[in-house]
N, C-alpha and C. Protein backbone atom coordinates (compact mmCIF):
# COMPACT_ATOMS: atom_id res chain seq x y z
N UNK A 1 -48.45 -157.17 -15.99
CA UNK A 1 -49.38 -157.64 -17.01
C UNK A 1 -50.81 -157.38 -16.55
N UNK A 2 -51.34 -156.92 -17.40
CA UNK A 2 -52.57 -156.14 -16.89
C UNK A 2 -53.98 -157.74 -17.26
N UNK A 3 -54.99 -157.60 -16.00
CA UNK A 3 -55.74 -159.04 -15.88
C UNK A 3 -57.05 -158.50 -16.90
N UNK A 4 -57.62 -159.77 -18.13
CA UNK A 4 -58.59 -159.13 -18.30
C UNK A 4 -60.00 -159.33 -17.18
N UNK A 5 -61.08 -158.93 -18.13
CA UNK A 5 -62.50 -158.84 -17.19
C UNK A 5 -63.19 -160.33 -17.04
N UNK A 6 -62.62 -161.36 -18.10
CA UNK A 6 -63.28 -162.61 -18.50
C UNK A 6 -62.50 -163.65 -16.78
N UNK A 7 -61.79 -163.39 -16.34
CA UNK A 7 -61.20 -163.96 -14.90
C UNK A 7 -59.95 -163.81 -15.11
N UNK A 8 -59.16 -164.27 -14.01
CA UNK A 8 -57.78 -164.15 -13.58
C UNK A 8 -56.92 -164.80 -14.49
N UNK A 9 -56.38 -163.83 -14.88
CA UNK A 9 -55.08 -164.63 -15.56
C UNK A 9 -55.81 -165.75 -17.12
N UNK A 10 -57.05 -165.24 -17.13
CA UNK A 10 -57.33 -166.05 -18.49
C UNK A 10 -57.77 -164.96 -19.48
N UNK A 11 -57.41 -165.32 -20.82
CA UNK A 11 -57.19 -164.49 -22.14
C UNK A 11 -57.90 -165.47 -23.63
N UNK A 12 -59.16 -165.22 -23.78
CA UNK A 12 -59.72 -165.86 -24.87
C UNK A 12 -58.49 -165.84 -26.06
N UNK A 13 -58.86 -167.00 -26.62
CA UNK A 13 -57.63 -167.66 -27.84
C UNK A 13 -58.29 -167.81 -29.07
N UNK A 14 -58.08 -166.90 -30.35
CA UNK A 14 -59.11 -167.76 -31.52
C UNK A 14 -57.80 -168.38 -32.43
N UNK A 15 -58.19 -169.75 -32.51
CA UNK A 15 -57.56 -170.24 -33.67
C UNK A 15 -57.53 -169.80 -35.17
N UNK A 16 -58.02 -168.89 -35.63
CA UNK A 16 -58.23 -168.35 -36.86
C UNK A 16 -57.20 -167.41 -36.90
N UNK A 17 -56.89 -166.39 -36.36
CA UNK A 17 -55.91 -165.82 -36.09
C UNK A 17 -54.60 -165.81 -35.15
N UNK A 18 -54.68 -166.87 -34.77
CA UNK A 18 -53.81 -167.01 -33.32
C UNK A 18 -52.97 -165.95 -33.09
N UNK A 19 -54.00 -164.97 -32.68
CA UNK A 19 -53.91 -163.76 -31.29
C UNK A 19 -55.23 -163.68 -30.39
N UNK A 20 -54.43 -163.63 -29.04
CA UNK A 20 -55.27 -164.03 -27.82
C UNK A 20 -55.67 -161.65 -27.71
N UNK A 21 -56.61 -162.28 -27.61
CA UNK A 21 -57.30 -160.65 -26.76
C UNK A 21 -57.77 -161.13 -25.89
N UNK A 22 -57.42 -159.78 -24.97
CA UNK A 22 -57.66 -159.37 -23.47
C UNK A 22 -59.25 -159.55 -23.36
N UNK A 23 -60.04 -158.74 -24.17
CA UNK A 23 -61.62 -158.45 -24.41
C UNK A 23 -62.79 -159.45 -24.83
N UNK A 24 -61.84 -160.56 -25.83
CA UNK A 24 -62.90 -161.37 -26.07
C UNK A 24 -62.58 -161.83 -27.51
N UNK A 25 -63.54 -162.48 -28.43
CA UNK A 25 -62.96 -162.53 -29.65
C UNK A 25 -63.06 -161.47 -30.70
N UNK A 26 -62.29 -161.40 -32.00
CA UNK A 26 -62.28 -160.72 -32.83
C UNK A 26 -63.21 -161.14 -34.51
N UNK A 27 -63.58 -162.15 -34.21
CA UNK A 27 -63.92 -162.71 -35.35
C UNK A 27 -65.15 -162.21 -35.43
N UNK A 28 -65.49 -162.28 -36.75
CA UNK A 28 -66.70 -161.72 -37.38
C UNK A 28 -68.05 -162.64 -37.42
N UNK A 29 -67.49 -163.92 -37.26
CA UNK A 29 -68.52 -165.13 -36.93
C UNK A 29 -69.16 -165.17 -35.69
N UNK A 30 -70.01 -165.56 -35.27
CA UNK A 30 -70.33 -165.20 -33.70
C UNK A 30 -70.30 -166.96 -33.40
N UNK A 31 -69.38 -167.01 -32.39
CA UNK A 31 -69.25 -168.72 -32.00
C UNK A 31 -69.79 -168.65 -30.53
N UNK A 32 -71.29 -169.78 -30.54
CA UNK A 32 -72.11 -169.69 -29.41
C UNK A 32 -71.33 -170.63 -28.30
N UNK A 33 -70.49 -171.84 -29.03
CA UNK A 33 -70.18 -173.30 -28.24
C UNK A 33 -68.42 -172.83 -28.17
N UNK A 34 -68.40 -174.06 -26.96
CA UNK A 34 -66.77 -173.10 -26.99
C UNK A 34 -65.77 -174.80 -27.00
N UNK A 35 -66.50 -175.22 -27.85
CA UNK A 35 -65.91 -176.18 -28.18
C UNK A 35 -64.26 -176.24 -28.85
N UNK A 36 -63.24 -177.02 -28.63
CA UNK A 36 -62.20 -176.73 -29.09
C UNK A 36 -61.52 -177.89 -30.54
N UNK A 37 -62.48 -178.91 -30.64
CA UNK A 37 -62.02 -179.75 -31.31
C UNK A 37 -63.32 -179.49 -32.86
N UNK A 38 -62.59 -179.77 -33.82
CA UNK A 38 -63.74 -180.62 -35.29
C UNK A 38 -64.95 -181.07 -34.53
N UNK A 39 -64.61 -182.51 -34.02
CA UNK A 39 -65.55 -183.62 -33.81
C UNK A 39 -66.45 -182.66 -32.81
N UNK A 40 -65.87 -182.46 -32.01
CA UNK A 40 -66.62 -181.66 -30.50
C UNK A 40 -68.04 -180.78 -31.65
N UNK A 41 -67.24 -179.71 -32.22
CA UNK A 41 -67.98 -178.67 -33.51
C UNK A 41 -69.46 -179.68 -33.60
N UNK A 42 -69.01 -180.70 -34.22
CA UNK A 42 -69.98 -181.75 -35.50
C UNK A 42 -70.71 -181.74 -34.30
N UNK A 43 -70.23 -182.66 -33.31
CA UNK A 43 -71.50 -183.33 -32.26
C UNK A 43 -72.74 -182.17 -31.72
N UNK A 44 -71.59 -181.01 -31.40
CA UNK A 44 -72.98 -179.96 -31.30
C UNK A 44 -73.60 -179.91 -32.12
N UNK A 45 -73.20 -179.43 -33.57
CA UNK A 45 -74.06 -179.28 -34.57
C UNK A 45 -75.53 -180.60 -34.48
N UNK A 46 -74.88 -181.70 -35.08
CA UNK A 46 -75.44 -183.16 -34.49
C UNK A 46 -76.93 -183.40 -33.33
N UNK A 47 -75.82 -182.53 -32.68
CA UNK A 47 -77.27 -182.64 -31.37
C UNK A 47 -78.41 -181.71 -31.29
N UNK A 48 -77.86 -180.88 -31.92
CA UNK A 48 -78.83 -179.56 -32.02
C UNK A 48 -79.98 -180.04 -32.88
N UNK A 49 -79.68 -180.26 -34.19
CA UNK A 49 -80.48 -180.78 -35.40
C UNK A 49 -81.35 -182.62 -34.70
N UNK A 50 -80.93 -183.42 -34.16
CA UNK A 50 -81.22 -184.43 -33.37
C UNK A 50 -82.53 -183.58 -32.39
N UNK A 51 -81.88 -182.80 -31.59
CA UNK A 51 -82.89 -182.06 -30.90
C UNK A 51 -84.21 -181.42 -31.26
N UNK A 52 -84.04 -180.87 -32.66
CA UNK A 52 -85.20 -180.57 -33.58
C UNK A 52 -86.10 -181.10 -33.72
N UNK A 53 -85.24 -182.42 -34.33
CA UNK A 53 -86.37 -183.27 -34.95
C UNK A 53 -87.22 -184.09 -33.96
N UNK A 54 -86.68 -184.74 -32.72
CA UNK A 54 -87.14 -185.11 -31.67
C UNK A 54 -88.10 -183.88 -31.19
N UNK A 55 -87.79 -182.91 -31.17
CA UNK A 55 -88.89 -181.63 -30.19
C UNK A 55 -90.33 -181.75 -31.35
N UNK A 56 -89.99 -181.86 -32.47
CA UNK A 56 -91.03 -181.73 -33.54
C UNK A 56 -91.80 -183.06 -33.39
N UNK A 57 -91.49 -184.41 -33.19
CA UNK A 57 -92.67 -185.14 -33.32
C UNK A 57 -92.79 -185.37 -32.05
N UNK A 58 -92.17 -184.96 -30.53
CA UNK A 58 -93.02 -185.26 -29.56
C UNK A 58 -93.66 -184.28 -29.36
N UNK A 59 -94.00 -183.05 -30.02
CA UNK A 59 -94.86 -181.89 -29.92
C UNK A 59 -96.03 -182.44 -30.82
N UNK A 60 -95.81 -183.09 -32.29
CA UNK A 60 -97.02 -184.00 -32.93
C UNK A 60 -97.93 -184.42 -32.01
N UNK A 61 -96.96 -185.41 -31.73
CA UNK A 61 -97.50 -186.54 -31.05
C UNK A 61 -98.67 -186.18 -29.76
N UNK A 62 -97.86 -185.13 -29.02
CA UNK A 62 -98.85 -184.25 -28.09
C UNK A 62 -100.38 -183.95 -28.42
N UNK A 63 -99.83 -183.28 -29.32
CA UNK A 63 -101.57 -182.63 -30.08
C UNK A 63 -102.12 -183.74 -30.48
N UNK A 64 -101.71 -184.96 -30.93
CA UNK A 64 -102.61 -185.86 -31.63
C UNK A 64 -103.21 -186.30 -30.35
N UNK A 65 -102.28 -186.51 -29.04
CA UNK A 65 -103.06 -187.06 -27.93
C UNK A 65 -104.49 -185.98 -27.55
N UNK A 66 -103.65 -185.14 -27.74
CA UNK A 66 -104.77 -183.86 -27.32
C UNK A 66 -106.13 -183.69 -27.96
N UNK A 67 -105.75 -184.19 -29.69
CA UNK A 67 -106.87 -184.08 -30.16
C UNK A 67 -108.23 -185.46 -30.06
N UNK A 68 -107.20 -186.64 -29.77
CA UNK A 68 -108.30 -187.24 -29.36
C UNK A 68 -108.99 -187.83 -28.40
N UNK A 69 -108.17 -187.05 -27.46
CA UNK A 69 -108.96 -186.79 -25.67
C UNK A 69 -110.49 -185.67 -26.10
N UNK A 70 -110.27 -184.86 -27.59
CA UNK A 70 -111.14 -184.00 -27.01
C UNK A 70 -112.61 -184.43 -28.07
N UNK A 71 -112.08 -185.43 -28.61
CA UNK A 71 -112.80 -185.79 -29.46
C UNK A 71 -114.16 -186.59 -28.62
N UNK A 72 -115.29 -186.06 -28.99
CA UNK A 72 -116.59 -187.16 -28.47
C UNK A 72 -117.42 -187.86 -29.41
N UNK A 73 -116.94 -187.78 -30.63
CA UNK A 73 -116.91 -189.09 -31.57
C UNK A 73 -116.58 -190.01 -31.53
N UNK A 74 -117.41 -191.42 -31.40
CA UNK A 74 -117.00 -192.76 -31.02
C UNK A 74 -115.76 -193.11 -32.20
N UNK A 75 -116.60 -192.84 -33.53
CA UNK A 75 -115.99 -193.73 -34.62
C UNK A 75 -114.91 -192.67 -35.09
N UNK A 76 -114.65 -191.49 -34.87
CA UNK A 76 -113.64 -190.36 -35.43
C UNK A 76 -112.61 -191.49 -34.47
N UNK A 77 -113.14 -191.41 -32.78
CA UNK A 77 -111.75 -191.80 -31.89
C UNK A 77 -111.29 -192.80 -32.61
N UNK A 78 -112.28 -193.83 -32.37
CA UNK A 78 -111.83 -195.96 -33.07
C UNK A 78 -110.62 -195.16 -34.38
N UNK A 79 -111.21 -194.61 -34.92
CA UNK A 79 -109.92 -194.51 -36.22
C UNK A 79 -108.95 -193.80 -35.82
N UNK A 80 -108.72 -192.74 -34.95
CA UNK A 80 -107.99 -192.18 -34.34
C UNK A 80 -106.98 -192.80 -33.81
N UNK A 81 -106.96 -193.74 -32.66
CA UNK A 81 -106.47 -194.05 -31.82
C UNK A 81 -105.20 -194.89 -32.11
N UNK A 82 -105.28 -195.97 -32.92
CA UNK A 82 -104.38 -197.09 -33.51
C UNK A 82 -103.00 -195.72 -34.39
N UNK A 83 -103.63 -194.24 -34.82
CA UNK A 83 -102.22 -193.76 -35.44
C UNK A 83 -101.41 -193.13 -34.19
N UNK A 84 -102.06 -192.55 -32.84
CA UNK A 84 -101.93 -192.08 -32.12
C UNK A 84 -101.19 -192.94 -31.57
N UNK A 85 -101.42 -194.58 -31.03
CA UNK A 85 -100.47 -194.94 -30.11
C UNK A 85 -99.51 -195.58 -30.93
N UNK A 86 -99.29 -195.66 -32.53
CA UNK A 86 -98.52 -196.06 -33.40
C UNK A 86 -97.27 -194.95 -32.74
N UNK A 87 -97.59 -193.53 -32.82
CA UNK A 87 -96.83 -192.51 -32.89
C UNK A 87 -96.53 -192.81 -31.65
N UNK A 88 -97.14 -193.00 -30.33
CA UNK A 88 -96.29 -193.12 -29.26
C UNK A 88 -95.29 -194.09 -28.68
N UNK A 89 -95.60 -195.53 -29.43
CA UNK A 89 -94.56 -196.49 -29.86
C UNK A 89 -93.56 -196.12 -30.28
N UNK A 90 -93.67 -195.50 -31.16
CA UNK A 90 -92.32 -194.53 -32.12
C UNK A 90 -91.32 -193.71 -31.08
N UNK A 91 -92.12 -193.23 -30.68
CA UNK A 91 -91.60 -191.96 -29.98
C UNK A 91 -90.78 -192.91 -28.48
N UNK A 92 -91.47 -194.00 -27.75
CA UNK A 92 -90.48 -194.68 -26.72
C UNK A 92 -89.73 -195.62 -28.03
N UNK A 93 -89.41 -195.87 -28.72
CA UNK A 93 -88.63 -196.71 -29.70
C UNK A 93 -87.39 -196.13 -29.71
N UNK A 94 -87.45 -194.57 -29.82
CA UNK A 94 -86.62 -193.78 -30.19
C UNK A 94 -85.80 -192.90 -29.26
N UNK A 95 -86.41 -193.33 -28.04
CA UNK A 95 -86.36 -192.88 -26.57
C UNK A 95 -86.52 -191.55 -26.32
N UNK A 96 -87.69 -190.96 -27.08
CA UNK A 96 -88.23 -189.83 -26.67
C UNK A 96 -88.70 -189.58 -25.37
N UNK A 97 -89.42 -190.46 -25.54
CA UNK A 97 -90.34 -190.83 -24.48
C UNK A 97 -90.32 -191.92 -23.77
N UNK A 98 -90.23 -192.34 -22.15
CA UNK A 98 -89.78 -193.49 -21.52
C UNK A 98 -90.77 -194.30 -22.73
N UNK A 99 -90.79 -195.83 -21.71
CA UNK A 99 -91.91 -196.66 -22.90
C UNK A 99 -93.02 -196.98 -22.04
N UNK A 100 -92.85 -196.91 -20.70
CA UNK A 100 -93.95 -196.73 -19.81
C UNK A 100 -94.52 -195.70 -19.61
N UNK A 101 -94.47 -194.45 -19.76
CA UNK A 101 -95.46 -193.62 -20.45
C UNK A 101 -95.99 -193.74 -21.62
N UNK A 102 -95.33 -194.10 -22.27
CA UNK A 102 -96.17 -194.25 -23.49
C UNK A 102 -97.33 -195.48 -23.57
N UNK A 103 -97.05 -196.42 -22.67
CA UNK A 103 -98.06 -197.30 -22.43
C UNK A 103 -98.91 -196.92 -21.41
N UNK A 104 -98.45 -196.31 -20.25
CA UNK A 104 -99.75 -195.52 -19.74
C UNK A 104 -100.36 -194.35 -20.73
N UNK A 105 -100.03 -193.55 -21.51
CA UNK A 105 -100.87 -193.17 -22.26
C UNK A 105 -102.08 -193.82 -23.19
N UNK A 106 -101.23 -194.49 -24.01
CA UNK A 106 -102.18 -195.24 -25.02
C UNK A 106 -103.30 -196.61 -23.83
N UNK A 107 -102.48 -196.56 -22.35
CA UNK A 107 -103.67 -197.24 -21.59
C UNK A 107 -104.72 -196.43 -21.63
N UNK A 108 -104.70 -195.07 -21.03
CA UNK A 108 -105.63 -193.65 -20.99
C UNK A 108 -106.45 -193.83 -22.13
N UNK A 109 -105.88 -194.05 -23.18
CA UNK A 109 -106.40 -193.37 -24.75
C UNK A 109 -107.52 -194.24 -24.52
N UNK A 110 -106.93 -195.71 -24.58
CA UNK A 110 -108.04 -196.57 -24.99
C UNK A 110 -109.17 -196.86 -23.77
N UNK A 111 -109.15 -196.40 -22.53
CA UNK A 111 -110.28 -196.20 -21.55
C UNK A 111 -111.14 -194.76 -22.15
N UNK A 112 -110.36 -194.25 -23.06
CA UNK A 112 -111.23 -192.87 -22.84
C UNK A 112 -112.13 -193.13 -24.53
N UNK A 113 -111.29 -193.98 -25.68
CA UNK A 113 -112.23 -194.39 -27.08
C UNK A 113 -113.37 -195.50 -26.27
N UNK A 114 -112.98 -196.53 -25.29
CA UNK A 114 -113.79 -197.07 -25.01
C UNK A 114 -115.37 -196.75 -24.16
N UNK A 115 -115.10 -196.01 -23.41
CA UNK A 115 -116.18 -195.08 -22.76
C UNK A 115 -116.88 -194.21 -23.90
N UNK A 116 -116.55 -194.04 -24.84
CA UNK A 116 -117.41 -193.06 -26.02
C UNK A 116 -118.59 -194.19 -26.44
């Protein structure tokens, strides 16, 4: 029995057709996860989309810090600041972000609106 290239004595399996090739799969779908169950399927799916949306508002949230570190407007910051550490509340709520960073941040924020 001839070994394929994927390791010893192992032979990729697709359930869609149940025939194992030597080479790899045959299917026309390209499957990234090699998950074997439904549920297993969902949870990746699940986590991926989870992952999105989390990467999207702690990337917000970033720039808003960013923007009002760079701000040297007293009264732009004062209004600034209360949505900024709203959002970073959010973000350790949701466990983006520990919650002690987020309170050393919004500590930062408000030494740096107060010094303006």
């Amino acid at each position: 029995m001839a070994r394929s290239s994927s390791g010893p004595g192992r032979r990729p399996f697709t359930a869609e057709t149940r025939v194992r090739f030597p080479y790899g799969s045959q299917l026309k779908t390209k499957i990234k996860d090699m998950a074997n169950h439904k549920s297993a399927l969902k949870r990746i799916r699940q986590t991926a989309k989870r992952a999105a949306h989390n990467r999207y508002y702690h990337k917000t949230t970033r720039n808003a810090v960013r923007k009002l570190r760079g701000t040297t407007d007293a009264g732009e910051a004062a209004e600034m600041f209360p949505r900024v550490a709203s959002m970073l509340d959010k973000l350790a709520k949701r466990n983006i972000i520990h919650k002690k960073k987020a309170s050393n941040l919004k500590s930062s924020l408000a030494k740096h609106v107060a010094a303006l």
